[in-house]
C-alpha atoms as a PDB file:
ATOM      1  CA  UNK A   1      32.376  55.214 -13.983  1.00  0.00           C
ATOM      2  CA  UNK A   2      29.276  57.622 -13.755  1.00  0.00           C
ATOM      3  CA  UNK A   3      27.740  58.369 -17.136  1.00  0.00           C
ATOM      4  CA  UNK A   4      24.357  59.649 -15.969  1.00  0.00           C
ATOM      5  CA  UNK A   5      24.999  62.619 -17.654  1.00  0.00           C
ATOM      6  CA  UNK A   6      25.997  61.029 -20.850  1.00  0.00           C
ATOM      7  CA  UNK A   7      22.692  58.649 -21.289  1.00  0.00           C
ATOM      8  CA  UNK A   8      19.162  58.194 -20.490  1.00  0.00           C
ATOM      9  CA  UNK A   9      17.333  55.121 -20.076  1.00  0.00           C
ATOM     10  CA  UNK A  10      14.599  54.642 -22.665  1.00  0.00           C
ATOM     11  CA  UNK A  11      12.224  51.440 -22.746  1.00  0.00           C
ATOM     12  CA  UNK A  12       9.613  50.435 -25.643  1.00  0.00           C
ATOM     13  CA  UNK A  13       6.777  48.051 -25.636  1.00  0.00           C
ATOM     14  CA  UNK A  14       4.703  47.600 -28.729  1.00  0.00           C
ATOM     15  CA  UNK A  15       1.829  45.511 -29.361  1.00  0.00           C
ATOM     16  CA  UNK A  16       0.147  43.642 -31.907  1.00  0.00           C
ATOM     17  CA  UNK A  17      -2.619  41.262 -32.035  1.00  0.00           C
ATOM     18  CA  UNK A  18      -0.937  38.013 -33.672  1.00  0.00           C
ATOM     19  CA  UNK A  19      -4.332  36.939 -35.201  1.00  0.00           C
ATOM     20  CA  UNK A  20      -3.536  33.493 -35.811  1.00  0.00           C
ATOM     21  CA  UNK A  21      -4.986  30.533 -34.052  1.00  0.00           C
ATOM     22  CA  UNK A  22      -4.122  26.901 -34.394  1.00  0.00           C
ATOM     23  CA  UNK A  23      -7.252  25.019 -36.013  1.00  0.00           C
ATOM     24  CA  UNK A  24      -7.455  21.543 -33.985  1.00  0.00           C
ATOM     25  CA  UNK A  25      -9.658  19.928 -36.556  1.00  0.00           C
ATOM     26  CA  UNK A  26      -7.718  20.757 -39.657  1.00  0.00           C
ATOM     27  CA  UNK A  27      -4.457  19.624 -37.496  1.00  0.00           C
ATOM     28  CA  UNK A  28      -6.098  16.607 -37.002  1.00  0.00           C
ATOM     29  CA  UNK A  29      -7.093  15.691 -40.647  1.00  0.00           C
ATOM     30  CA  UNK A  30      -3.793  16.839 -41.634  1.00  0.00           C
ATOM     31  CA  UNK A  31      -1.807  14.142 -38.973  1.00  0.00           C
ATOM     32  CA  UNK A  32      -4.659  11.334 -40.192  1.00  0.00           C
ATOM     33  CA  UNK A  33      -4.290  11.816 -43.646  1.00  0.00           C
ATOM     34  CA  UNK A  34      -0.483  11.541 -43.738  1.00  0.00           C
ATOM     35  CA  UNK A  35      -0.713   8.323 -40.743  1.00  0.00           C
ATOM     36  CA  UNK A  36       1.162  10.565 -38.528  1.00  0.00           C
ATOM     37  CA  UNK A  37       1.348  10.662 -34.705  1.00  0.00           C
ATOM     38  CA  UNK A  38      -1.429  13.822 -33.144  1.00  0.00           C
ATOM     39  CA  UNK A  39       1.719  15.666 -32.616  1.00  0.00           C
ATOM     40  CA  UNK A  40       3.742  15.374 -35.555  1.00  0.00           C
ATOM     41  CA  UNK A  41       2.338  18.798 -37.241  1.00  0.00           C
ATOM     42  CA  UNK A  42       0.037  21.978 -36.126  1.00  0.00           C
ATOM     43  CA  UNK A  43      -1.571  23.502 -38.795  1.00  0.00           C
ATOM     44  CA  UNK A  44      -2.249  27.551 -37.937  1.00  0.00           C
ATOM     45  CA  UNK A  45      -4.471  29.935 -39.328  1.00  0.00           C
ATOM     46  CA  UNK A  46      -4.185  33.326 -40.084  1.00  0.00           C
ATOM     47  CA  UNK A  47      -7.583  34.907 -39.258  1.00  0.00           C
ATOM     48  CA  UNK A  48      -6.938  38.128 -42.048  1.00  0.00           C
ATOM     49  CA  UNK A  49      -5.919  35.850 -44.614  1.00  0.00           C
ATOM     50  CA  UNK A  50      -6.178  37.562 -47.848  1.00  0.00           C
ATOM     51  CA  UNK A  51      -5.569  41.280 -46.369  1.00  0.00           C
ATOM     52  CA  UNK A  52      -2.345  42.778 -45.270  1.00  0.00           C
ATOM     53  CA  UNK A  53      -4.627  45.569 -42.552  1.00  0.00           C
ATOM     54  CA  UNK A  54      -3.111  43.757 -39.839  1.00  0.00           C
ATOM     55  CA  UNK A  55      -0.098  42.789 -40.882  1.00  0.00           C
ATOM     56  CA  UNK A  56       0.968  45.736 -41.838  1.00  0.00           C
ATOM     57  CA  UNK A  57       0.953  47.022 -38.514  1.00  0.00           C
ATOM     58  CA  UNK A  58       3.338  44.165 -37.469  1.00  0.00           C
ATOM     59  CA  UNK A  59       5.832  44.897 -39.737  1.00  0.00           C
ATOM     60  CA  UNK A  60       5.676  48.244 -38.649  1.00  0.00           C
ATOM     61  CA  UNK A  61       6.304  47.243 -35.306  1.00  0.00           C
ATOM     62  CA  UNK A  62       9.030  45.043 -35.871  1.00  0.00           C
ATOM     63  CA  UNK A  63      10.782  48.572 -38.062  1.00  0.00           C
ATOM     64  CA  UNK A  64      10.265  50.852 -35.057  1.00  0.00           C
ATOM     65  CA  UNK A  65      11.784  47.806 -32.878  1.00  0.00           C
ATOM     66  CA  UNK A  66      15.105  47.302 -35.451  1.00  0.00           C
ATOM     67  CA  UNK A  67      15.557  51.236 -35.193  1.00  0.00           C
ATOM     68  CA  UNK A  68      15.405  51.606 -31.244  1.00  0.00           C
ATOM     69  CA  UNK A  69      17.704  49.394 -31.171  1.00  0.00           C
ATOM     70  CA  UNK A  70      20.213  50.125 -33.569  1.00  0.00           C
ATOM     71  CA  UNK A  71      20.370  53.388 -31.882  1.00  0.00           C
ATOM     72  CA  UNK A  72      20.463  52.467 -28.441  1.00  0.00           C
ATOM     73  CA  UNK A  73      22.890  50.371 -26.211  1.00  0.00           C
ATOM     74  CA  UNK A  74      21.793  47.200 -23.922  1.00  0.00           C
ATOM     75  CA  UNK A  75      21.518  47.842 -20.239  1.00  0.00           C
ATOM     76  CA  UNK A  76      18.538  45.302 -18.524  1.00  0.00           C
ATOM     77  CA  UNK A  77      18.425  42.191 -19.144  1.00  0.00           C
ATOM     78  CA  UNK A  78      15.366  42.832 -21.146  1.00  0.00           C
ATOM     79  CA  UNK A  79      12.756  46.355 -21.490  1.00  0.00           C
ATOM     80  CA  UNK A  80      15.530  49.346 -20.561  1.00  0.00           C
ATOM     81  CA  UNK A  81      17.902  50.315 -22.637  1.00  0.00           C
ATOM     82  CA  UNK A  82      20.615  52.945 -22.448  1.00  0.00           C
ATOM     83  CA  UNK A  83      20.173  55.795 -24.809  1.00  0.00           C
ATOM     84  CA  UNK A  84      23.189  58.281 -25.112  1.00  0.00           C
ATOM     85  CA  UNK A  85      21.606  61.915 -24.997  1.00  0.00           C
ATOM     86  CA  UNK A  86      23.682  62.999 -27.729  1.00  0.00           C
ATOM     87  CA  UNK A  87      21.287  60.799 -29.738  1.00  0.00           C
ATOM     88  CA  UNK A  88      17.613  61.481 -27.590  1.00  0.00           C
ATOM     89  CA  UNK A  89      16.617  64.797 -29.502  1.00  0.00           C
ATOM     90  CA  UNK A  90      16.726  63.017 -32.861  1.00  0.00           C
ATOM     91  CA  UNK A  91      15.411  59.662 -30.864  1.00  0.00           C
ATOM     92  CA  UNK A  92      12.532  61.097 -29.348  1.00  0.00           C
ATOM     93  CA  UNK A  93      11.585  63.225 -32.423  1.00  0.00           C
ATOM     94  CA  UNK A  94      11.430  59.918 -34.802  1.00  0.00           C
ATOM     95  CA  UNK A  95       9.768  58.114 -31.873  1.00  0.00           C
ATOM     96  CA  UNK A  96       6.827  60.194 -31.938  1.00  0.00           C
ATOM     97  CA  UNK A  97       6.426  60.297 -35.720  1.00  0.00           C
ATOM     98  CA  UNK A  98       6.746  56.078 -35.382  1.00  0.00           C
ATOM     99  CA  UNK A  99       3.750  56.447 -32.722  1.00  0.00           C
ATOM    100  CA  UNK A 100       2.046  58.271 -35.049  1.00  0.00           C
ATOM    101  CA  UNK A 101       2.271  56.018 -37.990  1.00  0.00           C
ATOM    102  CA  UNK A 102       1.372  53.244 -35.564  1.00  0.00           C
ATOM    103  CA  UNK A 103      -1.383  54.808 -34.335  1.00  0.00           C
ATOM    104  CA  UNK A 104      -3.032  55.426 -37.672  1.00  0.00           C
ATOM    105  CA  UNK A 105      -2.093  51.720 -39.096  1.00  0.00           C
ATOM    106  CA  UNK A 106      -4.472  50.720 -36.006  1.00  0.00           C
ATOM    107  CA  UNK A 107      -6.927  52.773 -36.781  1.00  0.00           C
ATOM    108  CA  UNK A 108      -7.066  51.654 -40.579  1.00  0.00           C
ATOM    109  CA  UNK A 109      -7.355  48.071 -39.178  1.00  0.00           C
ATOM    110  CA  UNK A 110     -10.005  48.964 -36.666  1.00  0.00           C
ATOM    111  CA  UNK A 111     -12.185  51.015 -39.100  1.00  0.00           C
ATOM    112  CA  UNK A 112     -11.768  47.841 -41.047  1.00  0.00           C
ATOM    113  CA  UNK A 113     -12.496  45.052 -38.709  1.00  0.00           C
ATOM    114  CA  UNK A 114     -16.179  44.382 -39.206  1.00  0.00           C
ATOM    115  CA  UNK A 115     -15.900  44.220 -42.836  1.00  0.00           C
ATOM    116  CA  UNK A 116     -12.469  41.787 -42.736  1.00  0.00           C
ATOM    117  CA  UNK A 117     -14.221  39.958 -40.344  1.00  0.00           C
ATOM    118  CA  UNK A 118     -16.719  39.231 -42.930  1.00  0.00           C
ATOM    119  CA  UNK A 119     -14.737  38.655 -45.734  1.00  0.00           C
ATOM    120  CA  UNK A 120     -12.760  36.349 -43.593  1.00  0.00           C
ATOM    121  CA  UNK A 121     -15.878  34.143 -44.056  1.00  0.00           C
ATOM    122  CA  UNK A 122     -15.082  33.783 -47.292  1.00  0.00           C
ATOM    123  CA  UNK A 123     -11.547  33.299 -47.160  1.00  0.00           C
ATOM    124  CA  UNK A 124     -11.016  30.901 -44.640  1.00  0.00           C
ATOM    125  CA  UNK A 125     -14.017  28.728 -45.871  1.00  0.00           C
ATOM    126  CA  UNK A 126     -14.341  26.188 -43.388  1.00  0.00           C
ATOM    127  CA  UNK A 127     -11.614  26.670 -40.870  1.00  0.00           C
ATOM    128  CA  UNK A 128     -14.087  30.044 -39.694  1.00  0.00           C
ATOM    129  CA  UNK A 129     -14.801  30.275 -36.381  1.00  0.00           C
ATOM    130  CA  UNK A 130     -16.819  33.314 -35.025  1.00  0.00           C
ATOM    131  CA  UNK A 131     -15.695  33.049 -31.629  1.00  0.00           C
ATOM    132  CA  UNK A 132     -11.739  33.604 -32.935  1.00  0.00           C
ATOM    133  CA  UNK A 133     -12.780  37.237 -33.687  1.00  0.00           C
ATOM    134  CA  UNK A 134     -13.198  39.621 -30.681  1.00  0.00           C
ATOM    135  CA  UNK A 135     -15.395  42.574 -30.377  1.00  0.00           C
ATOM    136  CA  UNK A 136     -13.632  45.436 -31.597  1.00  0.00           C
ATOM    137  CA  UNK A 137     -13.490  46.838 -27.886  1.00  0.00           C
ATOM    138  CA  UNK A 138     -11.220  43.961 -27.001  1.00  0.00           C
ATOM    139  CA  UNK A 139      -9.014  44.171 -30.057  1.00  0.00           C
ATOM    140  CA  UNK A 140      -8.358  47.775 -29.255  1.00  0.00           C
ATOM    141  CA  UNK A 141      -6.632  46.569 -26.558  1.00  0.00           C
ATOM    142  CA  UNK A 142      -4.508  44.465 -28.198  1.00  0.00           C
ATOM    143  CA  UNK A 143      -2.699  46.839 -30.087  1.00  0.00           C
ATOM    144  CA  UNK A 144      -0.303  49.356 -27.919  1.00  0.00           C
ATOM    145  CA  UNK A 145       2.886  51.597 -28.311  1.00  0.00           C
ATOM    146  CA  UNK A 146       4.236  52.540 -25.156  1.00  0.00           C
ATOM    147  CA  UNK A 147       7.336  54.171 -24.014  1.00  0.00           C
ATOM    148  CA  UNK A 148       9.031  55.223 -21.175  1.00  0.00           C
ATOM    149  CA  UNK A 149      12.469  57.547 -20.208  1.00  0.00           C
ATOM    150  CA  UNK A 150      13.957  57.790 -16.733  1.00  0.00           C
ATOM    151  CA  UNK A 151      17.645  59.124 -15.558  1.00  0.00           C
ATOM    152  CA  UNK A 152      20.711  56.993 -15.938  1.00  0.00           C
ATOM    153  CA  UNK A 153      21.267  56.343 -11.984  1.00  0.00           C
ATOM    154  CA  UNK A 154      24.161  57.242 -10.571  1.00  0.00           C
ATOM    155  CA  UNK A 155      26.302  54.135  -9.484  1.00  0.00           C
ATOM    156  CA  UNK A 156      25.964  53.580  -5.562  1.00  0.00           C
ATOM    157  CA  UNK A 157      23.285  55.831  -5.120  1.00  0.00           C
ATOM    158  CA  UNK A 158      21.337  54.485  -1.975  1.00  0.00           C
ATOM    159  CA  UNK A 159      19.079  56.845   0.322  1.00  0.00           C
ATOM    160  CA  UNK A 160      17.970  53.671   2.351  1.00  0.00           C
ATOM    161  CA  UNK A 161      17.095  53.599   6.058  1.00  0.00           C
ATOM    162  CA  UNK A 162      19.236  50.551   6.959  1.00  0.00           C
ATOM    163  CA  UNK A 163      22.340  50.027   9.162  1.00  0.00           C
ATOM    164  CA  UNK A 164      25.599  50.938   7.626  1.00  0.00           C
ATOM    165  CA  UNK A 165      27.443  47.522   6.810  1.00  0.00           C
ATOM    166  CA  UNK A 166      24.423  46.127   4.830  1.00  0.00           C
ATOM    167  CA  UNK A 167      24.209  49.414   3.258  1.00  0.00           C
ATOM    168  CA  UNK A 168      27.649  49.491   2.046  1.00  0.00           C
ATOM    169  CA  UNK A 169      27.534  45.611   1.300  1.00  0.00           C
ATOM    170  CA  UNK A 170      24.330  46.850  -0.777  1.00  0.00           C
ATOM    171  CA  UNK A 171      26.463  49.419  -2.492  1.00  0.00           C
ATOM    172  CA  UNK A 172      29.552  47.094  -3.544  1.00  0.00           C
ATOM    173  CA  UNK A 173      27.185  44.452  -4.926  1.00  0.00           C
ATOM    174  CA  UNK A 174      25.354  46.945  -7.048  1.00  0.00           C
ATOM    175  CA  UNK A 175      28.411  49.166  -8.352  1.00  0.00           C
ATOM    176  CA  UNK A 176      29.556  45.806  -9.576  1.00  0.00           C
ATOM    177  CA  UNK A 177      26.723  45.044 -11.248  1.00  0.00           C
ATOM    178  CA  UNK A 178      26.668  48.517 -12.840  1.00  0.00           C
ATOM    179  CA  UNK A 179      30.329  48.484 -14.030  1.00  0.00           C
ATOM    180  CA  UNK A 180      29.047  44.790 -15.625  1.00  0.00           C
ATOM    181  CA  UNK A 181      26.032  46.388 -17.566  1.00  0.00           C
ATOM    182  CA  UNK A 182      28.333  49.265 -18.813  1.00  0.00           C
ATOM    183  CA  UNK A 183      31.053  46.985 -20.147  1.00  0.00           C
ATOM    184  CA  UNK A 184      28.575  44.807 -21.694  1.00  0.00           C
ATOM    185  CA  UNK A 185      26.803  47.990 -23.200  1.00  0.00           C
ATOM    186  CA  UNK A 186      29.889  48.950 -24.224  1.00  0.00           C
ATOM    187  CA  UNK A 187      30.714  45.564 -25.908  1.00  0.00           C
ATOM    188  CA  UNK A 188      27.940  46.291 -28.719  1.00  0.00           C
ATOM    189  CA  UNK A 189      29.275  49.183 -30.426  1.00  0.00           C
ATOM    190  CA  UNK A 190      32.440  47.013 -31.033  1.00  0.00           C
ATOM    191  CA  UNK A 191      30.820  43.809 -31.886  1.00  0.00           C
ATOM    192  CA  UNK A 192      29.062  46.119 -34.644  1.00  0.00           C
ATOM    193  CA  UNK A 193      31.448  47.821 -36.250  1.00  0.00           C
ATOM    194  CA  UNK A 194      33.372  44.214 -36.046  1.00  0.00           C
ATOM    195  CA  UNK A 195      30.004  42.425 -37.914  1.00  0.00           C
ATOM    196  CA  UNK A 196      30.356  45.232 -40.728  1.00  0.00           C
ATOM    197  CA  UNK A 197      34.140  45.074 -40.904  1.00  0.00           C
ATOM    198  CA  UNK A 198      33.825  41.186 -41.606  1.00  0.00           C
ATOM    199  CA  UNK A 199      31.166  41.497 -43.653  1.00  0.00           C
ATOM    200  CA  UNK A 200      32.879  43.758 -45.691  1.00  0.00           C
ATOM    201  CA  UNK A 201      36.140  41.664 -45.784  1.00  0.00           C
ATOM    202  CA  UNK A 202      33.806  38.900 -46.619  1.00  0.00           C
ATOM    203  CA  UNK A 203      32.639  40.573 -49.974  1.00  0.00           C
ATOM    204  CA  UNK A 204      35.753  41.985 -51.139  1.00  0.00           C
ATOM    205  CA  UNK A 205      37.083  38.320 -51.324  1.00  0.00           C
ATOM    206  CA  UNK A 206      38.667  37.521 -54.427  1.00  0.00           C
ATOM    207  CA  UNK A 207      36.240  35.384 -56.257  1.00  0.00           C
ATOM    208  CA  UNK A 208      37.182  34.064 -59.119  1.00  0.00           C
ATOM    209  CA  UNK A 209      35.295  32.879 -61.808  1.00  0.00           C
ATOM    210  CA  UNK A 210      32.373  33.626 -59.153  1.00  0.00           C
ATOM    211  CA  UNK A 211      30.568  37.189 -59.694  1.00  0.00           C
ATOM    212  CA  UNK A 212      29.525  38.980 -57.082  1.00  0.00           C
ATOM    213  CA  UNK A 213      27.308  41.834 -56.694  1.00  0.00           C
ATOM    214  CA  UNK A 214      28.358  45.100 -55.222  1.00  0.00           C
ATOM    215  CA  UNK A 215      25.653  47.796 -53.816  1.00  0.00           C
ATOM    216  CA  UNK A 216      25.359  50.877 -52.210  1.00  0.00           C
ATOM    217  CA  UNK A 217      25.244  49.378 -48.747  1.00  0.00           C
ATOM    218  CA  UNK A 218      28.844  47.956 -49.131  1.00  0.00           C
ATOM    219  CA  UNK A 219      29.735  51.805 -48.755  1.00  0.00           C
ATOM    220  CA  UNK A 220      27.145  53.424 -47.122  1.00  0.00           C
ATOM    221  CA  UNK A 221      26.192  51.020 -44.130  1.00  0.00           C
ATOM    222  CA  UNK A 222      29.958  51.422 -42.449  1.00  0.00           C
ATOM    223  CA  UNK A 223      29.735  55.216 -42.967  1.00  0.00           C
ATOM    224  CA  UNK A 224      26.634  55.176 -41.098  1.00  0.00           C
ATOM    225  CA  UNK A 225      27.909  53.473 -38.302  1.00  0.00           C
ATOM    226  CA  UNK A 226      30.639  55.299 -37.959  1.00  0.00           C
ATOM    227  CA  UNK A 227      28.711  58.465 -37.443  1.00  0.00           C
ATOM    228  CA  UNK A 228      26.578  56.383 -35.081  1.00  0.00           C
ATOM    229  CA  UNK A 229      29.416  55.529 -33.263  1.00  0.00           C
ATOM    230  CA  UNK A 230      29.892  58.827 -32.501  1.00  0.00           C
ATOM    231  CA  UNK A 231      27.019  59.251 -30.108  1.00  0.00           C
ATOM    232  CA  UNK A 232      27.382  55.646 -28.715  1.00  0.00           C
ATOM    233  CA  UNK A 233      30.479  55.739 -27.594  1.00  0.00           C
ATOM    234  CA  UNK A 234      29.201  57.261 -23.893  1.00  0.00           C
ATOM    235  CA  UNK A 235      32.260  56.411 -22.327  1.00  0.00           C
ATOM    236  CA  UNK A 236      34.154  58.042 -24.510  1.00  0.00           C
ATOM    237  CA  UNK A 237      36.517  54.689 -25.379  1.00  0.00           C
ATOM    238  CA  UNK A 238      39.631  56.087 -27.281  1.00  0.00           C
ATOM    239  CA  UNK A 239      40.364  52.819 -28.753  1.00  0.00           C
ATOM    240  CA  UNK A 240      36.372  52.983 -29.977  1.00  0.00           C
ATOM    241  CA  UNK A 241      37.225  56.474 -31.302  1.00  0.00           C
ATOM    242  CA  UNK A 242      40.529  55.111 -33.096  1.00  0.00           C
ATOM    243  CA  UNK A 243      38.603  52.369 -34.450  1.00  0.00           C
ATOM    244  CA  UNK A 244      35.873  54.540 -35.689  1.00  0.00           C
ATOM    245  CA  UNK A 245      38.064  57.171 -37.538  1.00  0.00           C
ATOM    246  CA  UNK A 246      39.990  54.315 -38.960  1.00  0.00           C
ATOM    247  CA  UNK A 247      37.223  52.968 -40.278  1.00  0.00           C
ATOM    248  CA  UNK A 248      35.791  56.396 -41.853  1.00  0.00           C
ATOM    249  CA  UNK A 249      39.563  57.198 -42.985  1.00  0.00           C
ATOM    250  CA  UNK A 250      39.364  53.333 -45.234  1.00  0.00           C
ATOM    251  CA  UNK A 251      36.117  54.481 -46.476  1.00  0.00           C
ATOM    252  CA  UNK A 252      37.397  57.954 -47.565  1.00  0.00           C
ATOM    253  CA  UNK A 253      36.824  58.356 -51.454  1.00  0.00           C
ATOM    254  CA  UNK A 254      35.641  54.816 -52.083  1.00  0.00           C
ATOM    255  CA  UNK A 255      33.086  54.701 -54.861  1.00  0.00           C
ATOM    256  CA  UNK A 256      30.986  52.163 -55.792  1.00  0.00           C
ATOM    257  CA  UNK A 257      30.886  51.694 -59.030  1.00  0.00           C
ATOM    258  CA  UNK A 258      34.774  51.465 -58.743  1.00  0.00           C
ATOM    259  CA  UNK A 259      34.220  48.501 -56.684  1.00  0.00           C
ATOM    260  CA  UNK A 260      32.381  46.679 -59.220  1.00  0.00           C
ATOM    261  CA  UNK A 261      34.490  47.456 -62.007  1.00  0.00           C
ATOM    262  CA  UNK A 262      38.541  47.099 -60.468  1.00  0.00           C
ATOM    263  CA  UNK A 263      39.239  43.876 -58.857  1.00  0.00           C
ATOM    264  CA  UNK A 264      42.788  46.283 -57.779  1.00  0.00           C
ATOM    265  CA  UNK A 265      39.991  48.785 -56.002  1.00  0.00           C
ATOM    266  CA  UNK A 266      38.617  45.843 -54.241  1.00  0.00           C
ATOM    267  CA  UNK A 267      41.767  44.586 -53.372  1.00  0.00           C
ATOM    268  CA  UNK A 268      43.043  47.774 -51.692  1.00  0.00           C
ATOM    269  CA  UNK A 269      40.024  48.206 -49.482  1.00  0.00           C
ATOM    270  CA  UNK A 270      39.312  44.856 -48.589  1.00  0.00           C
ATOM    271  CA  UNK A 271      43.597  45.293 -47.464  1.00  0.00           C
ATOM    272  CA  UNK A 272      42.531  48.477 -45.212  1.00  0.00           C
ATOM    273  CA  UNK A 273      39.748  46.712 -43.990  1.00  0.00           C
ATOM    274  CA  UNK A 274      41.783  43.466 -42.574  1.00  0.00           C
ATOM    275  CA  UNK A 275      44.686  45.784 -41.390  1.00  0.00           C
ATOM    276  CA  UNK A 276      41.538  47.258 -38.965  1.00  0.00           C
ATOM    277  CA  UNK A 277      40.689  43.574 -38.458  1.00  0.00           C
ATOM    278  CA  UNK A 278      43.713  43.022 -37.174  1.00  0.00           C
ATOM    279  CA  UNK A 279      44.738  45.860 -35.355  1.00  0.00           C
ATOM    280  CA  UNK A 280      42.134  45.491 -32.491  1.00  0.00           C
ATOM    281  CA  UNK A 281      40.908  43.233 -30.183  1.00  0.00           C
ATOM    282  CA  UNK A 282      37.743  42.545 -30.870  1.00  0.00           C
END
C-alpha cells in the first residue's frame, strides 16, 4: 500500500550537554570507606549543582521529544519517523515555537556560564575541577535542535542502473520491508488507544473499602486520543476508525465529578470500556 501522499517523514535530534562527570577520587573514598570492591559504586557529579540553567533545558528537551512522538508514528528503526500530513501544519507550527523556546533556554545558560562556573566553586567544594568546564565556544556546540522532513517514498521505487533480475529481486526485498514498517507503524495507534482503554478499566475497578482518586485525565486523555487518532490512522484502518468512534461514543456525556461521586457511573463506563476491550483484537 502507497501512502506517500498520506505522510511525511520527519526526524528530530536534540542536544544537551549532560554536565555530569564521574569524580574518581570521591568514588574511591566512597568504596574505601564502606570496605567495598573499586567497582561496587560510582559516585557522579553534577557540575551546575545548585542551579536549574541547564537543566532546564533538558527537561525541555525531553517535552519536545514526548510530543513528537505522541504525534507521530514509528517508521526507522531509530531517527525517521512517519508523520501523517493531516497532522504537519499544526506539527511544524509547534515545532518551530519548541525551537524557539530551546533556543532561548540556551542562550540563558550561555549568558550564564561564566558566572555558574564560578559559583560552581562554591558548590561543589572539593570535587571542582576546572578542566570539567569547557570554554563557552565548545559548550555552544553541545547544545543543538535539529530537524529534518523528506517525502514518504513510494514502495518499489528504484531508478537504478543495474540488470533487471537483481533489480526486481531489489524491489521484492524492499516492498517487503515497507509493508513491515507500515504494519508495525500501524500497530502503535492500537497499542495506544489499548494502554488508555486498560488503564481506564484499571481505575474504574470496584475498590472497596480502598478510595481512589478520580481526575480530569480519566476523561480527557481518551478524548484526546481519539481525535489524534483521527490523523494517525494513514491507512485509513476501518476497524481503527470503529474502535475510535467507539471509544468517543463511551466517553459521550461522562463527567467527572460524576465519577467520583456514583460508584453506578463508574460501573457503567468501566462496562463500555471492557465491552471495547473485548470486542477487538488487540
Amino acid at each position: 500500500m502507497s501512502i506517500s501522499a498520506s505522510a511525511v517523514l520527519v526526524e528530530l535530534n536534540i542536544s544537551v550537554w549532560p554536565a555530569a562527570k564521574i569524580d574518581r577520587e570521591i568514588t574511591s573514598q566512597v568504596n574505601a570507606s564502606a570496605s567495598a570492591h573499586k567497582d561496587a559504586s560510582q559516585t557522579k557529579k553534577n557540575l551546575f549543582a545548585g542551579t536549574s540553567l541547564r537543566a532546564d533545558i533538558e527537561k525541555f528537551a525531553a517535552r519536545v521529544c514526548l510530543y513528537n512522538n505522541q504525534h507521530t508514528l514509528p517508521w526507522a528503526d531509530k531517527g525517521e519517523r512517519m508523520l501523517p500530513t493531516k497532522l504537519f501544519m499544526d506539527y511544524k507550527q509547534t515545532m518551530n515555537g519548541y525551537e524557539r523556546t530551546f533556543n532561548m533556554l540556551c542562550d540563558n545558560f550561555f549568558d550564564e556560564y561564566e558566572r555558574l562556573v564560578e559559583e560552581a566553586k562554591v558548590n561543589l567544594g572539593s570535587m571542582y575541577k576546572a578542566e570539567d568546564y569547557p570554554d563557552l565556544t565548545n559548550v555552544r556546540t553541545k547544545f543543538s535542535f535539529r530537524r529534518s522532513v523528506k517525502p514518504l517514498p513510494e514502495a518499489g521505487d528504484f531508478r537504478l542502473d543495474i540488470p533487471a533480475h537483481d533489480l526486481a529481486e531489489m524491489r521484492s526485498a524492499y516492498e517487503t520491508q515497507y509493508s513491515e514498517k507500515l504494519a508495525d507503524a500501524m500497530r502503535t495507534p492500537w497499542e495506544r488507544l489499548h494502554e488508555v482503554l486498560l488503564g481506564m478499566s484499571k481505575k474504574l475497578e470496584g475498590s472497596g473499602d480502598e478510595k481512589k482518586r478520580y481526575h480530569d485525565s480519566l476523561i480527557s486523555n481518551p478524548l484526546e486520543l481519539c481525535e489524534l487518532l483521527t490523523k494517525l490512522n494513514v491507512t485509513n484502518d476501518p476497524k481503527l476508525e470503529d474502535a475510535r468512534r467507539q471509544v468517543e461514543l463511551a466517553m459521550l456525556g461522562a463527567d467527572i465529578e460524576e465519577v467520583k461521586d456514583s460508584p453506578l457511573v463508574r460501573e457503567n463506563l468501566k462496562s463500555k470500556v471492557d465491552a471495547i476491550l473485548g470486542k477487538f483484537e488487540w
